[in-house]
C-alpha atoms as a PDB file:
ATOM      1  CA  UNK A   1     -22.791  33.990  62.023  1.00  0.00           C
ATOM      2  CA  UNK A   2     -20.611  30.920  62.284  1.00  0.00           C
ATOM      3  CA  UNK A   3     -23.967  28.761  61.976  1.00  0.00           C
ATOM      4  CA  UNK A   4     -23.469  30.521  58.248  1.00  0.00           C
ATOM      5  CA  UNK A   5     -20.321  30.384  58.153  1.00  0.00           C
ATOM      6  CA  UNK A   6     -20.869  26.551  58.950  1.00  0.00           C
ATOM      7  CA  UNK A   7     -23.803  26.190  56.600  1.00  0.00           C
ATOM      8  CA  UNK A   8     -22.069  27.631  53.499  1.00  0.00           C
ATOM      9  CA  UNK A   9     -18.944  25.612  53.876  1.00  0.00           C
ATOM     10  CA  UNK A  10     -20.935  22.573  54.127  1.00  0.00           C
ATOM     11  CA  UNK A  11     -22.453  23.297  50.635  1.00  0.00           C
ATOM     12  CA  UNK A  12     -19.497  24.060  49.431  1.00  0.00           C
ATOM     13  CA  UNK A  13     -18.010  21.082  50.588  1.00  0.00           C
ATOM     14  CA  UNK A  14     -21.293  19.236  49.358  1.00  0.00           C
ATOM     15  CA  UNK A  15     -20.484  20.816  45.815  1.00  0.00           C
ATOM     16  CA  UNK A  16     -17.157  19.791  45.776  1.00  0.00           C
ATOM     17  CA  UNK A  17     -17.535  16.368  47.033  1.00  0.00           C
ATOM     18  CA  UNK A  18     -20.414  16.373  44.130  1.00  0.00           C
ATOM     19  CA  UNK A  19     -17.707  17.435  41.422  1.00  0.00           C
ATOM     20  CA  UNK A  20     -15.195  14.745  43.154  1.00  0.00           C
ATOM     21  CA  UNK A  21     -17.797  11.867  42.328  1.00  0.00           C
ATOM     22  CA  UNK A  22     -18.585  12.943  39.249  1.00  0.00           C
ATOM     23  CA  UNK A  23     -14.983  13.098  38.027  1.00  0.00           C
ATOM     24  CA  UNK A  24     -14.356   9.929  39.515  1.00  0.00           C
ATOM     25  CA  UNK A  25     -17.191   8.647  37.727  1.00  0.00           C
ATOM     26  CA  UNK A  26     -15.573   9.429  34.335  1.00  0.00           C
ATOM     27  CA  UNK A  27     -11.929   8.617  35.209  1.00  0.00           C
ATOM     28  CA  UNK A  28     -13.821   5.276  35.821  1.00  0.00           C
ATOM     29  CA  UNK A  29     -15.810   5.045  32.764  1.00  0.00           C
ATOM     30  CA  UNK A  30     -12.459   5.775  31.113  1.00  0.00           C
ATOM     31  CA  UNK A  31     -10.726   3.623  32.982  1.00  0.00           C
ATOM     32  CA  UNK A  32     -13.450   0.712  31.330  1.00  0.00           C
ATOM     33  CA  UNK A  33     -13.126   2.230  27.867  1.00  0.00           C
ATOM     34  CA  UNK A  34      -9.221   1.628  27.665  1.00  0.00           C
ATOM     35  CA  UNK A  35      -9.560  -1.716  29.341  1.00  0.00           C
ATOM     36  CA  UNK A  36     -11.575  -2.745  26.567  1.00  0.00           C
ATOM     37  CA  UNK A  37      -9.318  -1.206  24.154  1.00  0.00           C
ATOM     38  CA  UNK A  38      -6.201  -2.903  25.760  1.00  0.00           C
ATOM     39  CA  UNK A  39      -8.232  -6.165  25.589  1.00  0.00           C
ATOM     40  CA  UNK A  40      -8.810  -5.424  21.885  1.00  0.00           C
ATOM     41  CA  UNK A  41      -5.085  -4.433  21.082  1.00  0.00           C
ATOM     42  CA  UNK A  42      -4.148  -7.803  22.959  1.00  0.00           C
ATOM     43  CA  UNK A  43      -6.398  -9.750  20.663  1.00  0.00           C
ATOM     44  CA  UNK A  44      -4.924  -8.583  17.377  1.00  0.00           C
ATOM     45  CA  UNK A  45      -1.573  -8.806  18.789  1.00  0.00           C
ATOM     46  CA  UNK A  46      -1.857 -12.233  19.453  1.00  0.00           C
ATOM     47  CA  UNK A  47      -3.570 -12.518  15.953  1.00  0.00           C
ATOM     48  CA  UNK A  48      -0.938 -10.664  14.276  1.00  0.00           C
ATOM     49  CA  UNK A  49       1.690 -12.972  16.128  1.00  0.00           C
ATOM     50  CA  UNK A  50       0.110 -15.998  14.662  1.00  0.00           C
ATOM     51  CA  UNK A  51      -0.063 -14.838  11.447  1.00  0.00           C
ATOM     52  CA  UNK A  52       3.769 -14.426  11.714  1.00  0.00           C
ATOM     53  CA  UNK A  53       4.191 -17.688  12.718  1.00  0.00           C
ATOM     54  CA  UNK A  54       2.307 -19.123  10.062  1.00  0.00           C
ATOM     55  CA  UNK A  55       4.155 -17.103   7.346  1.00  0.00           C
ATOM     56  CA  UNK A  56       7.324 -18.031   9.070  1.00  0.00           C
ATOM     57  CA  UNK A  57       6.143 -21.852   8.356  1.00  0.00           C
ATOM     58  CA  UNK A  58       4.863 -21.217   4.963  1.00  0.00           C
ATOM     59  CA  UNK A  59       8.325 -19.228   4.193  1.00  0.00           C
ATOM     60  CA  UNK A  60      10.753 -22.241   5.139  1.00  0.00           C
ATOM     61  CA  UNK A  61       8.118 -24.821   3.178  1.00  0.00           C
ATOM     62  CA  UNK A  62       8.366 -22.006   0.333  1.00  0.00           C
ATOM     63  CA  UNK A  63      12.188 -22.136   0.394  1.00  0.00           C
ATOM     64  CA  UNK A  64      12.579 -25.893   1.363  1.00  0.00           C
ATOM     65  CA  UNK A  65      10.452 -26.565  -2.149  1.00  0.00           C
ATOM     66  CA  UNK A  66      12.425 -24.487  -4.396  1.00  0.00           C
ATOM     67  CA  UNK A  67      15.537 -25.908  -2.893  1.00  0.00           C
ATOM     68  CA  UNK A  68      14.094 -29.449  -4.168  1.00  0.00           C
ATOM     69  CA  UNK A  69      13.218 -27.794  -6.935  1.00  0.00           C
ATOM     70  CA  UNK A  70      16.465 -26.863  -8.162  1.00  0.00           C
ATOM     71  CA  UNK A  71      17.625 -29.968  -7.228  1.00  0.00           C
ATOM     72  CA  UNK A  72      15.017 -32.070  -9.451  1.00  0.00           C
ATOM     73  CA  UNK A  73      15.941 -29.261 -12.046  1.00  0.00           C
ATOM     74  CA  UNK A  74      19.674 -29.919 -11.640  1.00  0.00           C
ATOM     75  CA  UNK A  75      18.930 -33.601 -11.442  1.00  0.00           C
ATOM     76  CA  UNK A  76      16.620 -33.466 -14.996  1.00  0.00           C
ATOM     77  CA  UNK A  77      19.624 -31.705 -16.599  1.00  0.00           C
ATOM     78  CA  UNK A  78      21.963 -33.865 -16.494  1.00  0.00           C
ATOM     79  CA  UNK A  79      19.814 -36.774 -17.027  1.00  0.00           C
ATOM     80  CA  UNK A  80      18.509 -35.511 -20.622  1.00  0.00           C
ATOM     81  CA  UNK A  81      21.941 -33.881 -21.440  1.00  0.00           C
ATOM     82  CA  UNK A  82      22.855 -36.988 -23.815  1.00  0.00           C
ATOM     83  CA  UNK A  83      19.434 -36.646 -25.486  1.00  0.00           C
ATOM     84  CA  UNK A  84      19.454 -34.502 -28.261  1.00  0.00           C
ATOM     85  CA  UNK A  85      16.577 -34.436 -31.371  1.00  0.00           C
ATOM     86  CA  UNK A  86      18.494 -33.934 -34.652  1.00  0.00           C
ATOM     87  CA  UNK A  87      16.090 -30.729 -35.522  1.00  0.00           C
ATOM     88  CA  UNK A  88      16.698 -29.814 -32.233  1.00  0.00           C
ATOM     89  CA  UNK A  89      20.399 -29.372 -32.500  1.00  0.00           C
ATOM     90  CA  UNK A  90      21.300 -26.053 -32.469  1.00  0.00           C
ATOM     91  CA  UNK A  91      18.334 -25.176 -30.255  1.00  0.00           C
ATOM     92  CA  UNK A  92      20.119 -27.166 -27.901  1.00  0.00           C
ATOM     93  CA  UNK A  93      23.359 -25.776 -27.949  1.00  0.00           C
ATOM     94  CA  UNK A  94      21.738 -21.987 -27.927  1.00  0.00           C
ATOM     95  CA  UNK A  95      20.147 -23.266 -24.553  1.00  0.00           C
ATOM     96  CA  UNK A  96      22.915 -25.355 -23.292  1.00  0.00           C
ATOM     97  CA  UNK A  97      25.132 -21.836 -23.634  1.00  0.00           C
ATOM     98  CA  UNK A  98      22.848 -19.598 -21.598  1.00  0.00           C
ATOM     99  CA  UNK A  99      22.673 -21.875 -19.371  1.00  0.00           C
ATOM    100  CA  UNK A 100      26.256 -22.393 -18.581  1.00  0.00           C
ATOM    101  CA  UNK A 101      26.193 -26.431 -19.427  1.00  0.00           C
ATOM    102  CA  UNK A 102      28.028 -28.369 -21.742  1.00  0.00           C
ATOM    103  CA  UNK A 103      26.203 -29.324 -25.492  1.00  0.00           C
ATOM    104  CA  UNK A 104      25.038 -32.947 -25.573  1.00  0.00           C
ATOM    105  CA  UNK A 105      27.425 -34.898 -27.824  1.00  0.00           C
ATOM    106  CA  UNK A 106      25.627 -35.543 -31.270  1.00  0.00           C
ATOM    107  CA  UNK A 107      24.491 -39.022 -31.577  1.00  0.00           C
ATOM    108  CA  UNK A 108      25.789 -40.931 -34.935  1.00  0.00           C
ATOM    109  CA  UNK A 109      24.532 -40.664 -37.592  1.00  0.00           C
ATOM    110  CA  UNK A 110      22.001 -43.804 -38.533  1.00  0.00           C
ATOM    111  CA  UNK A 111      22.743 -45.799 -41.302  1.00  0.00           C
ATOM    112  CA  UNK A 112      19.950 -45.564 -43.959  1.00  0.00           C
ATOM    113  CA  UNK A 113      17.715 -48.083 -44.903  1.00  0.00           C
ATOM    114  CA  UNK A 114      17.301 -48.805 -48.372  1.00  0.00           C
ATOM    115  CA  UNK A 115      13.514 -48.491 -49.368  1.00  0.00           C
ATOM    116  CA  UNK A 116      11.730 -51.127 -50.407  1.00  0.00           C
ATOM    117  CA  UNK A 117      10.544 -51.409 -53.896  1.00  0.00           C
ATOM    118  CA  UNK A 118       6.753 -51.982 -53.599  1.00  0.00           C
ATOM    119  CA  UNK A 119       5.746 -55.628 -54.443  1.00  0.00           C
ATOM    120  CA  UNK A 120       5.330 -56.887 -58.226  1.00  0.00           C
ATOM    121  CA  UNK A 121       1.968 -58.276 -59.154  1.00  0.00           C
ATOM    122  CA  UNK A 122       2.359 -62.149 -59.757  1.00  0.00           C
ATOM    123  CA  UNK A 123       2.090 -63.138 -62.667  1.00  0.00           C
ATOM    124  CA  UNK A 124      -1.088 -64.552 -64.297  1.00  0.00           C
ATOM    125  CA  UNK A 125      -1.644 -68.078 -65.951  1.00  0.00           C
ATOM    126  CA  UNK A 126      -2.918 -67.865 -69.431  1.00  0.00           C
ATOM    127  CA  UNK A 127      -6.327 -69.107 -70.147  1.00  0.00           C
ATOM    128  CA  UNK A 128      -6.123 -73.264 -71.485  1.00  0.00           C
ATOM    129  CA  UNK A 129      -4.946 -73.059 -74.907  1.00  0.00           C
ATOM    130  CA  UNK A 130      -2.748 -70.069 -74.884  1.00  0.00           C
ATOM    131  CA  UNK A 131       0.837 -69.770 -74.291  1.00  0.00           C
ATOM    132  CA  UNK A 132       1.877 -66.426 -72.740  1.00  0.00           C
ATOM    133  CA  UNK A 133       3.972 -64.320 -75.121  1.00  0.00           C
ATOM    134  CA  UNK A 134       7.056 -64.313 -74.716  1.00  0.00           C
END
């Protein structure tokens, strides 16, 4: 009777040990799966993180053009505020109040030019032997 007693815990043991290696079969197999996965998370992470930095770069280039922008635009302003087109007058001063700057100063006036009457067709000599009338 203990030789059976022996015999069946033995199996049993044999079973269990069975179900041990199998389980640690799968916690391994797991244990690979979310390796991989970590690895893959790690990847896009460090993607993601570059990404970032190069919007970061492209941001202050964004912002360090528009400041230059403005400036030009600031610049341009004041460079063309004495230039004014006479048809463009009170286009000008519309503008120049929504946008908060002075209007150009209208230039004077140019003095007209007299036309010139077309040229007057010389006159012709008469023919020999005729005296033009008079």
């Amino acid at each position: 009777m203990l030789a059976e007693n022996a015999g069946a815990a033995l199996d049993e043991i044999e079973q269990v040990s069975n179900q041990i290696a199998n389980l640690v079969q799968n916690i391994s197999s797991s244990a690979r799966e979310q390796a991989g996965s970590a690895a893959d998370v790690t990847r896009r992470t460090t993607k993601l993180r570059e990404i970032g930095d190069q919007t970061d770069k492209a941001t202050k280039a964004t912002a360090a053009s528009v400041s230059k922008f403005s400036e030009l635009a600031s610049q341009l302003r004041k460079t063309v505020a004495g230039f004014t087109l006479p048809h463009a007058a009170l286009q000008a001063s519309k503008l120049a109040a929504t946008t908060k700057i002075k209007p150009a100063r209208q230039p004077a006036a140019a003095p007209e030019i007299p036309a010139k009457a077309p040229p007057q067709p010389a006159p012709q000599a008469a023919p020999a032997g005729e005296e033009a009338a008079g």
